[in-house]
N, C-alpha and C. Protein backbone atom coordinates (compact mmCIF):
# COMPACT_ATOMS: atom_id res chain seq x y z
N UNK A 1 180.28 27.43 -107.81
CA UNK A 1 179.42 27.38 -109.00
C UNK A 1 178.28 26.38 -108.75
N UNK A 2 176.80 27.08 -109.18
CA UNK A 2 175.86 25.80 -108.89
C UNK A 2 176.01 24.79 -109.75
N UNK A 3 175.60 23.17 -109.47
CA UNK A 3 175.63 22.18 -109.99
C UNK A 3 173.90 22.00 -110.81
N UNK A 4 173.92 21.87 -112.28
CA UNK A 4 172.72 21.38 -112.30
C UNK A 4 171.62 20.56 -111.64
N UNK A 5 170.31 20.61 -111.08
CA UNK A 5 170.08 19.69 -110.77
C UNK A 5 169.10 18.44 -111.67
N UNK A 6 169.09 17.39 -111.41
CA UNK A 6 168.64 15.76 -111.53
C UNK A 6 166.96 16.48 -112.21
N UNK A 7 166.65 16.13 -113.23
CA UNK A 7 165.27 16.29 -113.57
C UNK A 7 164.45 15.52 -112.23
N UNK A 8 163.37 16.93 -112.29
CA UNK A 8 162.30 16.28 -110.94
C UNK A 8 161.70 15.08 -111.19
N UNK A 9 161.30 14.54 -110.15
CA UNK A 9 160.65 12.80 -110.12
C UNK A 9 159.31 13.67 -109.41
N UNK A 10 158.13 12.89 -109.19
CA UNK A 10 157.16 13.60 -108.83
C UNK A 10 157.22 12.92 -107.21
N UNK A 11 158.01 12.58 -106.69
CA UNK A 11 158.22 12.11 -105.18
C UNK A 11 159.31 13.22 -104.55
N UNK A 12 159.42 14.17 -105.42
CA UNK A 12 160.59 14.99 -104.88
C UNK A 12 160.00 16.56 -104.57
N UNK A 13 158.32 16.42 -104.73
CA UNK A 13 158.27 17.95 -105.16
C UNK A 13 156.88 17.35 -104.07
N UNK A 14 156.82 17.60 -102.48
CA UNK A 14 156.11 17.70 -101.57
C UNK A 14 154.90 19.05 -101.73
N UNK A 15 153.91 18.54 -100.65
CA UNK A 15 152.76 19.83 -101.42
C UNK A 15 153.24 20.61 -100.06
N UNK A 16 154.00 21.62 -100.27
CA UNK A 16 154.05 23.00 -99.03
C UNK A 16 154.16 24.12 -99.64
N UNK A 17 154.05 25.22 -99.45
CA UNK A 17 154.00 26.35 -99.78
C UNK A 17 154.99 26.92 -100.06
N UNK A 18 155.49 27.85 -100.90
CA UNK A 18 156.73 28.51 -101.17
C UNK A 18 157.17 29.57 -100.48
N UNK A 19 156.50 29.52 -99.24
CA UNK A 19 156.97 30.31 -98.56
C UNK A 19 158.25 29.66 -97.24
N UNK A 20 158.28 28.32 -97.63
CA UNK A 20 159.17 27.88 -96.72
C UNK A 20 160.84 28.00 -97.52
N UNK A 21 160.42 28.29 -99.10
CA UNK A 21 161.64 28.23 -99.78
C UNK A 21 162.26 29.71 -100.28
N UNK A 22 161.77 30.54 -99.63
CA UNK A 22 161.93 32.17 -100.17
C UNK A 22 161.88 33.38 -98.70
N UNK A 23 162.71 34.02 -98.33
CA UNK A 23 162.52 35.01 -97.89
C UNK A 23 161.06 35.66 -98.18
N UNK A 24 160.59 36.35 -97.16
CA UNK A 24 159.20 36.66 -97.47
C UNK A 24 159.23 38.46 -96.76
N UNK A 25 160.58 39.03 -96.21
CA UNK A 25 160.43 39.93 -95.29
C UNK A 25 160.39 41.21 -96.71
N UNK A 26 159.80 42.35 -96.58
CA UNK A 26 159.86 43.11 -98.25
C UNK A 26 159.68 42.68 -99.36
N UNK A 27 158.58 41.52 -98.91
CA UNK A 27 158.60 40.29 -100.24
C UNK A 27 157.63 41.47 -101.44
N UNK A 28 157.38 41.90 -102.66
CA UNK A 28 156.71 42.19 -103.39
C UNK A 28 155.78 41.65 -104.01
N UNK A 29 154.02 41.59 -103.17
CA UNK A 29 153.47 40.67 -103.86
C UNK A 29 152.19 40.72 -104.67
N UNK A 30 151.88 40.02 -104.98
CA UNK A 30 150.93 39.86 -106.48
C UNK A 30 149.64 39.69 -106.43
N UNK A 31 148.99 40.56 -107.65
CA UNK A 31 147.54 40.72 -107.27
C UNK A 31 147.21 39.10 -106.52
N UNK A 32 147.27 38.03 -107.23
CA UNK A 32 146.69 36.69 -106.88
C UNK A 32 147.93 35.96 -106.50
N UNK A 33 147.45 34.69 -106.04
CA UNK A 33 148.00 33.77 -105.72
C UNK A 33 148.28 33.02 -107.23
N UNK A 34 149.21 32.00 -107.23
CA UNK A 34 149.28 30.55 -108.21
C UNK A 34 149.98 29.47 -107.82
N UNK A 35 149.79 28.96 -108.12
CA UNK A 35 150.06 27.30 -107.89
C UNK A 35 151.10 26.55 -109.10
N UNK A 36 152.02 25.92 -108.47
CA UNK A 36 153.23 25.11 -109.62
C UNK A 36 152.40 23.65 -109.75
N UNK A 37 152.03 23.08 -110.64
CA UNK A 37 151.92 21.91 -110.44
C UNK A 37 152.74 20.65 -111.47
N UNK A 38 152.75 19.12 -110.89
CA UNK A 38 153.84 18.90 -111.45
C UNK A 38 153.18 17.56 -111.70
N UNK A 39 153.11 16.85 -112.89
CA UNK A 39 153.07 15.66 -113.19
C UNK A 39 154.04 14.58 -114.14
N UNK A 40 154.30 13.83 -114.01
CA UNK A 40 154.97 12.42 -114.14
C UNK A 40 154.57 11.72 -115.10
N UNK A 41 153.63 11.08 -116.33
CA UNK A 41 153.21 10.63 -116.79
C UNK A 41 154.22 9.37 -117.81
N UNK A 42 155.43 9.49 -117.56
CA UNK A 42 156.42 8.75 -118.09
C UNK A 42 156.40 7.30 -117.14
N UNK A 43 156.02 6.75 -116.03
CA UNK A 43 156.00 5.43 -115.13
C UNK A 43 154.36 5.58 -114.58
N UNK A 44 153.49 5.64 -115.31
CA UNK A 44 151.94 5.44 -114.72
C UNK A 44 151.57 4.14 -114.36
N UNK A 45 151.03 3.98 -113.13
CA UNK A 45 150.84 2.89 -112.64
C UNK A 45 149.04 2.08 -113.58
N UNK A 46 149.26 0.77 -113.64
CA UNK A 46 148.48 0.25 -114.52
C UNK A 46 147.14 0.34 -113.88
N UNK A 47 146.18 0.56 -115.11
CA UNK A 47 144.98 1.20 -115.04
C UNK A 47 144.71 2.28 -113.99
N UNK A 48 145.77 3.34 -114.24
CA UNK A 48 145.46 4.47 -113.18
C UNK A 48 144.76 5.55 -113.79
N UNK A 49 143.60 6.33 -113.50
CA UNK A 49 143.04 7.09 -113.97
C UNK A 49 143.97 8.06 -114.85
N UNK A 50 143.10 8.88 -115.83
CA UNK A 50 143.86 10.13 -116.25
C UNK A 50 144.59 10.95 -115.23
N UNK A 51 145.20 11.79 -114.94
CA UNK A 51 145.40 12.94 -113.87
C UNK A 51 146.01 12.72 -112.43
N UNK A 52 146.01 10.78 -112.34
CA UNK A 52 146.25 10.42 -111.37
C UNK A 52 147.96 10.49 -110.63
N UNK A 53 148.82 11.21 -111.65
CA UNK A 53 149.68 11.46 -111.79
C UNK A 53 150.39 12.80 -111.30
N UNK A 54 149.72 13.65 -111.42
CA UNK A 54 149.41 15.26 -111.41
C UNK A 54 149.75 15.14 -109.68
N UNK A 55 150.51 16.01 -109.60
CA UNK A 55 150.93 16.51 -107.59
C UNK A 55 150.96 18.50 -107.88
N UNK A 56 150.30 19.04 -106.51
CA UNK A 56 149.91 19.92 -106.69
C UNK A 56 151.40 20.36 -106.08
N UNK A 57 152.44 21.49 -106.27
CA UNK A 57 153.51 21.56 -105.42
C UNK A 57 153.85 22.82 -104.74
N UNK A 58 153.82 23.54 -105.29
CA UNK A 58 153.59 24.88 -104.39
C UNK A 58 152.89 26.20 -105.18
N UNK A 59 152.41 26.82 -103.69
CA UNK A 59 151.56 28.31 -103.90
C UNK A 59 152.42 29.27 -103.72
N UNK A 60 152.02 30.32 -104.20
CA UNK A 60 153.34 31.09 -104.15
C UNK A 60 152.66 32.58 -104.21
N UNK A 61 152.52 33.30 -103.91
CA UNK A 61 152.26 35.31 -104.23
C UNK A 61 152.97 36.59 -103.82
N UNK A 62 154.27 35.99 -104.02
CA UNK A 62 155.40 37.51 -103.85
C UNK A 62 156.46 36.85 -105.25
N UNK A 63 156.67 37.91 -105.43
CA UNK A 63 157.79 38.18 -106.81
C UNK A 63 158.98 37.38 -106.22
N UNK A 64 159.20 37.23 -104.95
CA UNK A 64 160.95 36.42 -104.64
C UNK A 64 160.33 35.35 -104.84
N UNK A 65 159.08 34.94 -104.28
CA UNK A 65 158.72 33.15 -103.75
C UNK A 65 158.98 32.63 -105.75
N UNK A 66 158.52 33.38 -106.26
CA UNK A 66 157.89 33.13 -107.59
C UNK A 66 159.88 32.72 -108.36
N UNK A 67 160.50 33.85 -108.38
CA UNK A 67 161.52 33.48 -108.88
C UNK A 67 162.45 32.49 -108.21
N UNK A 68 162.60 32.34 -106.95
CA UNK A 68 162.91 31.32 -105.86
C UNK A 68 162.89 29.73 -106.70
N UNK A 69 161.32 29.37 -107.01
CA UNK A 69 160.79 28.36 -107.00
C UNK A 69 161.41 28.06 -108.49
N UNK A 70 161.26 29.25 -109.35
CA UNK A 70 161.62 28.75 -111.42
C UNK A 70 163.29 28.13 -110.72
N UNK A 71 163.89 29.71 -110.44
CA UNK A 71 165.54 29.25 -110.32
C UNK A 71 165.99 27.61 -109.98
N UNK A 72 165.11 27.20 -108.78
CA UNK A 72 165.16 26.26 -108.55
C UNK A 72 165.00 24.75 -108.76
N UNK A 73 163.61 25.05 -109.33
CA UNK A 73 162.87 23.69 -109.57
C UNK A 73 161.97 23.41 -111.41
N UNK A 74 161.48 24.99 -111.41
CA UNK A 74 160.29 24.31 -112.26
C UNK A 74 160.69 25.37 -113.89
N UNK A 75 162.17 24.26 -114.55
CA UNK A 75 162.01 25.33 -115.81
C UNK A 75 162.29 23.78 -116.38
N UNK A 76 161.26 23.60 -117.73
CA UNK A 76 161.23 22.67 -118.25
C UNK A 76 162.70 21.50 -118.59
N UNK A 77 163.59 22.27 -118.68
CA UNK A 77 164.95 21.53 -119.30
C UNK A 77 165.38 20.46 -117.63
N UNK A 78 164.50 20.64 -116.65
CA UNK A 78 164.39 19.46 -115.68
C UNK A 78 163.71 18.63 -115.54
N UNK A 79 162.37 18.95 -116.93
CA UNK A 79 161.96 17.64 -117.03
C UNK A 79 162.19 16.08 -117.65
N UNK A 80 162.02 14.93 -117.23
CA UNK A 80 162.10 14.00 -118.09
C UNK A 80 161.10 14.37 -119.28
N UNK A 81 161.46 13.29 -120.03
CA UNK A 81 160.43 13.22 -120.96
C UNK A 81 159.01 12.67 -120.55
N UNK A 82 158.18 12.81 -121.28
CA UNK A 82 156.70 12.57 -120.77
C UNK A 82 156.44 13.05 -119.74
N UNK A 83 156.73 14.15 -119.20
CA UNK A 83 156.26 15.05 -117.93
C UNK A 83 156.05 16.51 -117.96
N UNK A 84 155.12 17.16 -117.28
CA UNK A 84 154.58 18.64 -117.70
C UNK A 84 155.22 19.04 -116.09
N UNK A 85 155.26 20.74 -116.17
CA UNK A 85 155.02 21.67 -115.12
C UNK A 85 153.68 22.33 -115.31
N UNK A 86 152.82 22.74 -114.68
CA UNK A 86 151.55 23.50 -114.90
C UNK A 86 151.80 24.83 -113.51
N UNK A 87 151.79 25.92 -114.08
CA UNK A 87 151.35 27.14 -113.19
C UNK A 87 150.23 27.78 -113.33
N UNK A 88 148.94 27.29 -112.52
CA UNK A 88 147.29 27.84 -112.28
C UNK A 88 147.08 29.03 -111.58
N UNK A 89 145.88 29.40 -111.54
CA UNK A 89 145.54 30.04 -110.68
C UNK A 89 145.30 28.83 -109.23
N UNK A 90 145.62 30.12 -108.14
CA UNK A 90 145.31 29.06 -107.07
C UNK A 90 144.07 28.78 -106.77
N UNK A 91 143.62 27.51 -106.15
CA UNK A 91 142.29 26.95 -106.37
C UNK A 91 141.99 26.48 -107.97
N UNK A 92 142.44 26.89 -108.90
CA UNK A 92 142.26 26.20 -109.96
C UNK A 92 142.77 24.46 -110.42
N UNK A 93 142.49 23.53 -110.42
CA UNK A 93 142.88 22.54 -110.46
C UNK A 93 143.30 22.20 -112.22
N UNK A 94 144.61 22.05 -113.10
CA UNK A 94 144.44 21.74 -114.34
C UNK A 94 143.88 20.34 -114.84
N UNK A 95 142.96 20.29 -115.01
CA UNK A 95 142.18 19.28 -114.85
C UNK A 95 140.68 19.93 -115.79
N UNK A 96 140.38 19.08 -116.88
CA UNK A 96 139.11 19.53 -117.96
C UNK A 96 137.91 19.41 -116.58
N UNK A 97 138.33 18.49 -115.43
CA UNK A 97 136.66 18.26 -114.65
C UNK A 97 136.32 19.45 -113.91
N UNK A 98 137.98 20.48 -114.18
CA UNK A 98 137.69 21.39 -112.73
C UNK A 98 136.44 22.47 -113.21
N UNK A 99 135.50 23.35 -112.51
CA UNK A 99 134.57 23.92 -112.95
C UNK A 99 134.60 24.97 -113.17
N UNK A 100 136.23 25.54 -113.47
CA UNK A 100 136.73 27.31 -114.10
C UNK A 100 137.21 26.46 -115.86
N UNK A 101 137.72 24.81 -115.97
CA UNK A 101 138.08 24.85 -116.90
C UNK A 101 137.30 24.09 -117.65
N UNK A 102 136.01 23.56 -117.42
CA UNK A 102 135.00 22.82 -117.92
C UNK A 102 134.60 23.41 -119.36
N UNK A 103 134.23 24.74 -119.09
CA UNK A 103 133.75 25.29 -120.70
C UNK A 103 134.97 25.80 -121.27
N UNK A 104 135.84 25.52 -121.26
CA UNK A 104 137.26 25.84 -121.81
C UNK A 104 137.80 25.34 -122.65
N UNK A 105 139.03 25.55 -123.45
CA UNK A 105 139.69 25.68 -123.40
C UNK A 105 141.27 25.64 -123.78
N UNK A 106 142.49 25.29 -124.99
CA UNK A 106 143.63 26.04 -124.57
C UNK A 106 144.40 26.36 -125.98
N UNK A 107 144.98 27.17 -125.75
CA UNK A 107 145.83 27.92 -127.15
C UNK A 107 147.25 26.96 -126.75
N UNK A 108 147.62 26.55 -128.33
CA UNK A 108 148.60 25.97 -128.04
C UNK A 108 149.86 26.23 -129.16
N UNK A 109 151.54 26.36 -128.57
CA UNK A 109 152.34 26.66 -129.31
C UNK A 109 153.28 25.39 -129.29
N UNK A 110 153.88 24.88 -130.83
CA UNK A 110 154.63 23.64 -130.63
C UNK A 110 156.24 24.12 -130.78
N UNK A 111 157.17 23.62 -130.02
CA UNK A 111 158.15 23.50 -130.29
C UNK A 111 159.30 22.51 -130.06
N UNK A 112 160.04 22.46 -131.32
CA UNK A 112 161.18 21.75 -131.53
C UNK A 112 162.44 21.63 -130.95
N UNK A 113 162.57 22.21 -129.99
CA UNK A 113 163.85 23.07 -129.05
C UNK A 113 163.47 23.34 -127.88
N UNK A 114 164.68 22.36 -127.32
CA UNK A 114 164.32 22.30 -125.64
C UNK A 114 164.72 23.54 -124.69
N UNK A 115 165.31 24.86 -125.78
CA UNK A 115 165.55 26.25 -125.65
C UNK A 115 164.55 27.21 -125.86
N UNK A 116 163.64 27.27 -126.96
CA UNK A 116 162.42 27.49 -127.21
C UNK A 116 162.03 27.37 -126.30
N UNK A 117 161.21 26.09 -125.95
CA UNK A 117 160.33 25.75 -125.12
C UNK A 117 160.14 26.81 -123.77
N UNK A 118 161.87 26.68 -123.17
CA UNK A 118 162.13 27.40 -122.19
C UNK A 118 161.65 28.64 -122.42
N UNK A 119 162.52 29.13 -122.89
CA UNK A 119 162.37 30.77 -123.45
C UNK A 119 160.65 31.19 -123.30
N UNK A 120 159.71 30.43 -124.44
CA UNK A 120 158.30 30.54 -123.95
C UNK A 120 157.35 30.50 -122.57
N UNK A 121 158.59 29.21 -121.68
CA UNK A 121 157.97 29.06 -120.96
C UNK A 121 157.42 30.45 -119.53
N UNK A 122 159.16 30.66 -119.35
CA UNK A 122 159.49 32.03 -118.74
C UNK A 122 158.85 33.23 -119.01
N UNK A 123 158.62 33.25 -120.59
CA UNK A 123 158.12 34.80 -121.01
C UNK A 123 156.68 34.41 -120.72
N UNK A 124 156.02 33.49 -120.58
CA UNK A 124 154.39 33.35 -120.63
C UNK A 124 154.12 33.21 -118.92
N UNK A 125 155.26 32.48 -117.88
CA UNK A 125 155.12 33.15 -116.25
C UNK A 125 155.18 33.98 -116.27
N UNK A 126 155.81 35.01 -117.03
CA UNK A 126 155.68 36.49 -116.47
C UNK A 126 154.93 36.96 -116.66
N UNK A 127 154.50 36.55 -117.75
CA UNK A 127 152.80 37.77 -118.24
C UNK A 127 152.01 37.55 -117.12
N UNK A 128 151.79 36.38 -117.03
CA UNK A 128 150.91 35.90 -116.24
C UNK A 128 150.45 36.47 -114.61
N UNK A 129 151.92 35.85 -113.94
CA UNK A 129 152.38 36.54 -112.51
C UNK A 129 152.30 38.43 -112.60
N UNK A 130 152.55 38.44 -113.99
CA UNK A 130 152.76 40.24 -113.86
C UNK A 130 151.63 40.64 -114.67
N UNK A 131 150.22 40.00 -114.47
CA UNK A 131 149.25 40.59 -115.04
C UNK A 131 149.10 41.51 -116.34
N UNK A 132 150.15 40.72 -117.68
CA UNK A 132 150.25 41.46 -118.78
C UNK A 132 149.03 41.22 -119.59
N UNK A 133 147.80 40.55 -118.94
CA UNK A 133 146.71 40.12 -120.10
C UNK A 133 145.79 40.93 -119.75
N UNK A 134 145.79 42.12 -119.23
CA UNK A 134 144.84 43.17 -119.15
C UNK A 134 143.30 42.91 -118.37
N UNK A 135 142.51 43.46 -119.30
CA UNK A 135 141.25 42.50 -118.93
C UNK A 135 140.96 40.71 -119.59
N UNK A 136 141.86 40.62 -120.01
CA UNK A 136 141.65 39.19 -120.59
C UNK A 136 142.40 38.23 -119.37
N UNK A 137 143.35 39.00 -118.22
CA UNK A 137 143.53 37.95 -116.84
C UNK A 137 142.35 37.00 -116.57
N UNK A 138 141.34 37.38 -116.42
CA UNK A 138 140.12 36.68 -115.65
C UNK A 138 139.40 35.26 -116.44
N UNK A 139 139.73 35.54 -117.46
CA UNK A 139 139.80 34.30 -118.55
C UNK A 139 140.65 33.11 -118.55
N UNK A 140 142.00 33.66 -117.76
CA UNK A 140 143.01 32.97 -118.21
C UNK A 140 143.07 31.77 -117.12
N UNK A 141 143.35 30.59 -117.25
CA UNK A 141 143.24 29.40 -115.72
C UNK A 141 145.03 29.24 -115.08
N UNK A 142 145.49 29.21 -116.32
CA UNK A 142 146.69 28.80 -116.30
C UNK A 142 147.78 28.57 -117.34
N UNK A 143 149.10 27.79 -117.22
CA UNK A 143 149.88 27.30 -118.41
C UNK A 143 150.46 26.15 -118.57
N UNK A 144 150.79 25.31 -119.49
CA UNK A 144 151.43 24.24 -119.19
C UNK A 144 152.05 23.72 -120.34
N UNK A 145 153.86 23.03 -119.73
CA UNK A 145 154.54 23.10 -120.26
C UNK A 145 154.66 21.29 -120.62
N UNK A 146 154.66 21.16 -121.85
CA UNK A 146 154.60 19.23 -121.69
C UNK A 146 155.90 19.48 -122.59
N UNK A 147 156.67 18.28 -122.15
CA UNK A 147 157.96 17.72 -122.60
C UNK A 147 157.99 16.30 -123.16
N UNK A 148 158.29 15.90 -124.66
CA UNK A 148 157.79 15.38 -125.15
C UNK A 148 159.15 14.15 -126.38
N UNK A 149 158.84 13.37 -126.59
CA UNK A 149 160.26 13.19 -127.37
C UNK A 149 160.24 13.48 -129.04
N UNK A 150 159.04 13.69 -129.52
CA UNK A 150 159.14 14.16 -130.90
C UNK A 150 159.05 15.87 -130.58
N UNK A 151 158.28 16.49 -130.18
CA UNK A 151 157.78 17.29 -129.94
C UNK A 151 157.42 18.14 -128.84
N UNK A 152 157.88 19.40 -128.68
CA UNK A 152 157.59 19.85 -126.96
C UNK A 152 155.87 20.42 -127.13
N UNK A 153 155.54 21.20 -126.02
CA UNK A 153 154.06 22.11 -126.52
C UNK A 153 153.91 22.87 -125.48
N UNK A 154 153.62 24.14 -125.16
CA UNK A 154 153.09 24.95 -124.57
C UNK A 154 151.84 25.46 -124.44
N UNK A 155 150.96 25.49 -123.55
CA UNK A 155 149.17 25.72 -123.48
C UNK A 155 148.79 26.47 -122.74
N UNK A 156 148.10 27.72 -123.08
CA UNK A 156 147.57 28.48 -122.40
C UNK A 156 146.26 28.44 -122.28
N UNK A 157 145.27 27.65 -120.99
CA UNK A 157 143.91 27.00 -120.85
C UNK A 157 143.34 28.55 -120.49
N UNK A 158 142.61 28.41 -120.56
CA UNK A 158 141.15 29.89 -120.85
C UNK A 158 140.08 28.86 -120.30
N UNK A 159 139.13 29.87 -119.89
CA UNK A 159 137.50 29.48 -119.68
C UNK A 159 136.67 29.29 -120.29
N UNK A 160 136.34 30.41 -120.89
CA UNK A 160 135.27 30.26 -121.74
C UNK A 160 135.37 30.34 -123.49
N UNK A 161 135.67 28.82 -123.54
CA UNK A 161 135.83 28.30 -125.09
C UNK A 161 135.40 29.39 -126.03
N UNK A 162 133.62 29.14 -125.61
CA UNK A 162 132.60 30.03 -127.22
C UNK A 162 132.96 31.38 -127.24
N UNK A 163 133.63 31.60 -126.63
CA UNK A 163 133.61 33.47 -126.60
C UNK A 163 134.87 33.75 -127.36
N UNK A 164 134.64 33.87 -128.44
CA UNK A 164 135.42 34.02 -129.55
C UNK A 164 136.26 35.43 -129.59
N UNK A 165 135.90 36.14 -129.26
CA UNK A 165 136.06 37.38 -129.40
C UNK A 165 137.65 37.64 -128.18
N UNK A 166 136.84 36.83 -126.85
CA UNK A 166 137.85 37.06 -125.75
C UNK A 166 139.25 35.82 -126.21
N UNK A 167 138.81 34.45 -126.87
CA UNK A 167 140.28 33.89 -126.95
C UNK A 167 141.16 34.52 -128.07
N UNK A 168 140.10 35.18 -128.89
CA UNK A 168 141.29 35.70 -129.80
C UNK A 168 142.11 37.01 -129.88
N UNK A 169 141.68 37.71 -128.61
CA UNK A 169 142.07 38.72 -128.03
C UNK A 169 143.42 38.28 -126.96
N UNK A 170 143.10 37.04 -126.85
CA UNK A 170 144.23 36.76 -125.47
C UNK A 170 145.24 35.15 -126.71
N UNK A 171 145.05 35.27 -127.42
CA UNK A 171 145.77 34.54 -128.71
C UNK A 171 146.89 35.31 -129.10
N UNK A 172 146.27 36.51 -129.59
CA UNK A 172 146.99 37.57 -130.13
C UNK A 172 147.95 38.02 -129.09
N UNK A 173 148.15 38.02 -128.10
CA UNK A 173 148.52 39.31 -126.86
C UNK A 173 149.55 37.88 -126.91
N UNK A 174 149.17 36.36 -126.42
CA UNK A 174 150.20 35.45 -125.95
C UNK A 174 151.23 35.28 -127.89
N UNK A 175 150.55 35.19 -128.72
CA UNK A 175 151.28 35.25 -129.86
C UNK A 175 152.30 35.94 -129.57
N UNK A 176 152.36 37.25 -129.35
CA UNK A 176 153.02 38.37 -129.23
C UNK A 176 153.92 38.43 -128.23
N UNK A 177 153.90 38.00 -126.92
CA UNK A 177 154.64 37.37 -126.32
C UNK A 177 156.03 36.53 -126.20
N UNK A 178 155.29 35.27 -126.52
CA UNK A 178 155.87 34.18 -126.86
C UNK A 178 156.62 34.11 -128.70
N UNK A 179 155.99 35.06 -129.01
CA UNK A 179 156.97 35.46 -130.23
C UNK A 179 157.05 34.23 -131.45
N UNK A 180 155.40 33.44 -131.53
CA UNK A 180 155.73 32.77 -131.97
C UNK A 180 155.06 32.64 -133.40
N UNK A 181 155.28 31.46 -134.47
CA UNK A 181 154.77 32.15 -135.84
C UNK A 181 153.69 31.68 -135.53
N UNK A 182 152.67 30.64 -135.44
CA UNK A 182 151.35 30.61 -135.18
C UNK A 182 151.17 29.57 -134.26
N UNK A 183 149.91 29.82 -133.64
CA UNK A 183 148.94 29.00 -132.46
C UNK A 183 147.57 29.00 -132.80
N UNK A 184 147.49 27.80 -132.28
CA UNK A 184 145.92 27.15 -132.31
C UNK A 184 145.59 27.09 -131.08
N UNK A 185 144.03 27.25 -131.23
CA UNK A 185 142.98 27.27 -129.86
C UNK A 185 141.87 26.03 -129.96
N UNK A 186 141.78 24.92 -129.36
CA UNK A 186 141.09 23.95 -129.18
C UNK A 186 139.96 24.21 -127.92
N UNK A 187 139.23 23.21 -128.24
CA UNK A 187 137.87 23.29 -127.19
C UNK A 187 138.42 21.86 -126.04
N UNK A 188 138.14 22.12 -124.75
CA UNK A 188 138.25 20.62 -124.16
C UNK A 188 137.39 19.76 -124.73
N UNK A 189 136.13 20.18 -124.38
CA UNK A 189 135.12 19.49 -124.97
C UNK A 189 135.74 18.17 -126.43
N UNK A 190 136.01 19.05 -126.89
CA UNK A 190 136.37 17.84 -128.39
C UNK A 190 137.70 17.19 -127.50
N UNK A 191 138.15 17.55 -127.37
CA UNK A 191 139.55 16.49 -126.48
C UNK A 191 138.97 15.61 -126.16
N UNK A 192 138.05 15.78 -125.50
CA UNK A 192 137.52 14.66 -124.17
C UNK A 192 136.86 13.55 -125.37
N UNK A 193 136.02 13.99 -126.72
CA UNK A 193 135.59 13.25 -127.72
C UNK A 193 136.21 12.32 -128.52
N UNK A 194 137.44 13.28 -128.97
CA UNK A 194 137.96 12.79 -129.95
C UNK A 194 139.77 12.64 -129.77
N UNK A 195 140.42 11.85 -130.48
CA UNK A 195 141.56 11.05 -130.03
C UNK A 195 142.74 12.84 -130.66
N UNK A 196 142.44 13.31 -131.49
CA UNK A 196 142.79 14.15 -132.44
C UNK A 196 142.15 15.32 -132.28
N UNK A 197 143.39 16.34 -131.65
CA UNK A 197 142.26 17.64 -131.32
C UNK A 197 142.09 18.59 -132.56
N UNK A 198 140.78 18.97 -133.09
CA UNK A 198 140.47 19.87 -134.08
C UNK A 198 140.63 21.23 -133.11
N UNK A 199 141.54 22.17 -134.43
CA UNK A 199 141.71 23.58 -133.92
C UNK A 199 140.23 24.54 -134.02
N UNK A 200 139.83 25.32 -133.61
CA UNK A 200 138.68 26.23 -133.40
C UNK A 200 138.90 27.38 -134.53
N UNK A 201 140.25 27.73 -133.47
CA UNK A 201 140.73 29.94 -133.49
C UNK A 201 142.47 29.25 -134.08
N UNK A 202 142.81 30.57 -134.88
CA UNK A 202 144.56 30.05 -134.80
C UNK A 202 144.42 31.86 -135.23
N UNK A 203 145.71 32.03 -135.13
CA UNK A 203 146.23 33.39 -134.56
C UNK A 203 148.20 33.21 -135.34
């Protein structure tokens, strides 16, 4: 019987590819590439930048590498508290400076249950990896899962903030999904302003 494992530390999750952790021979793989990424924010070293925390951990584009890596490593109930998983596009950095998520960006769902959380987290990799957002994929940057002690949250970052039409098209589709009673869509822009994010779109 497997043994749970030890919530990840961000010294445990090296940057190599997931192809060293998955059979790859008949591997089934995916329009794009993505990226796991993993940050720590619970022991930040003093006056360390925002993000300085953030380790990029593996790329991944076949259906085994992809389930390989969740089974293993990256389903929220291994995080400590104060620490996220993020799954991007590859080359996408989650980061407001990167220049796919600058005019962006993210719909967000809260939950109370470290079962929830999960449950969302899984059903929103799959859309994702399995290209369930139609033409609204090309919009999409990534997801990210923060673990929290009042509160968990789930975020789905988008590109292009003003285009109203496309986040509330890809609001609706992740609503529907994630099965949840409502979500809000924030701008980075005001993040970066203000301490308190004002919602835009809610769905």
């Amino acid at each position: 019987m497997a043994t749970e494992s030890p919530p990840v530390e961000a010294t445990e999750v090296p940057p190599v590819t997931a192809s060293e952790t998955a059979e790859t021979k008949q591997a089934h793989k995916l329009n794009r590439k993505w990226t796991f990424w993993f940050d720590n924010q619970s022991r930040p070293k003093q006056g360390a930048a925002w993000g300085s925390s953030l380790r990029k951990a593996y790329t991944f584009e076949t259906v085994e590498e992809f389930w390989s890596l969740y089974d293993q490593i990256f389903k929220p109930s291994k995080l400590t508290v104060i620490a996220e998983f993020h799954l991007f596009k590859a080359g996408i950095e989650p980061k407001w400076e990167d220049p796919e998520c600058a005019n962006g960006g993210k719909w967000t769902a809260m939950s109370s249950r470290k079962a929830n959380l999960e449950t969302m987290w899984l059903e929103t990799l799959m859309a994702l990896v399995g290209e369930q957002f139609d033409e609204s994929a090309e919009d999409i940057c990534g997801v990210v899962a923060s673990v929290r002690r009042s509160q968990d949250k789930l975020s789905l970052w988008t590109k292009t903030a003003t285009n109203e039409a496309a986040q509330m098209g890809i609001g609706r589709k992740w609503k529907e999904i994630i099965d949840a009673e409502n979500i809000s869509y924030s701008f980075h822009v005001d993040s970066k302003r203000e301490r308190s994010t004002k919602s835009r779109y809610t769905v």
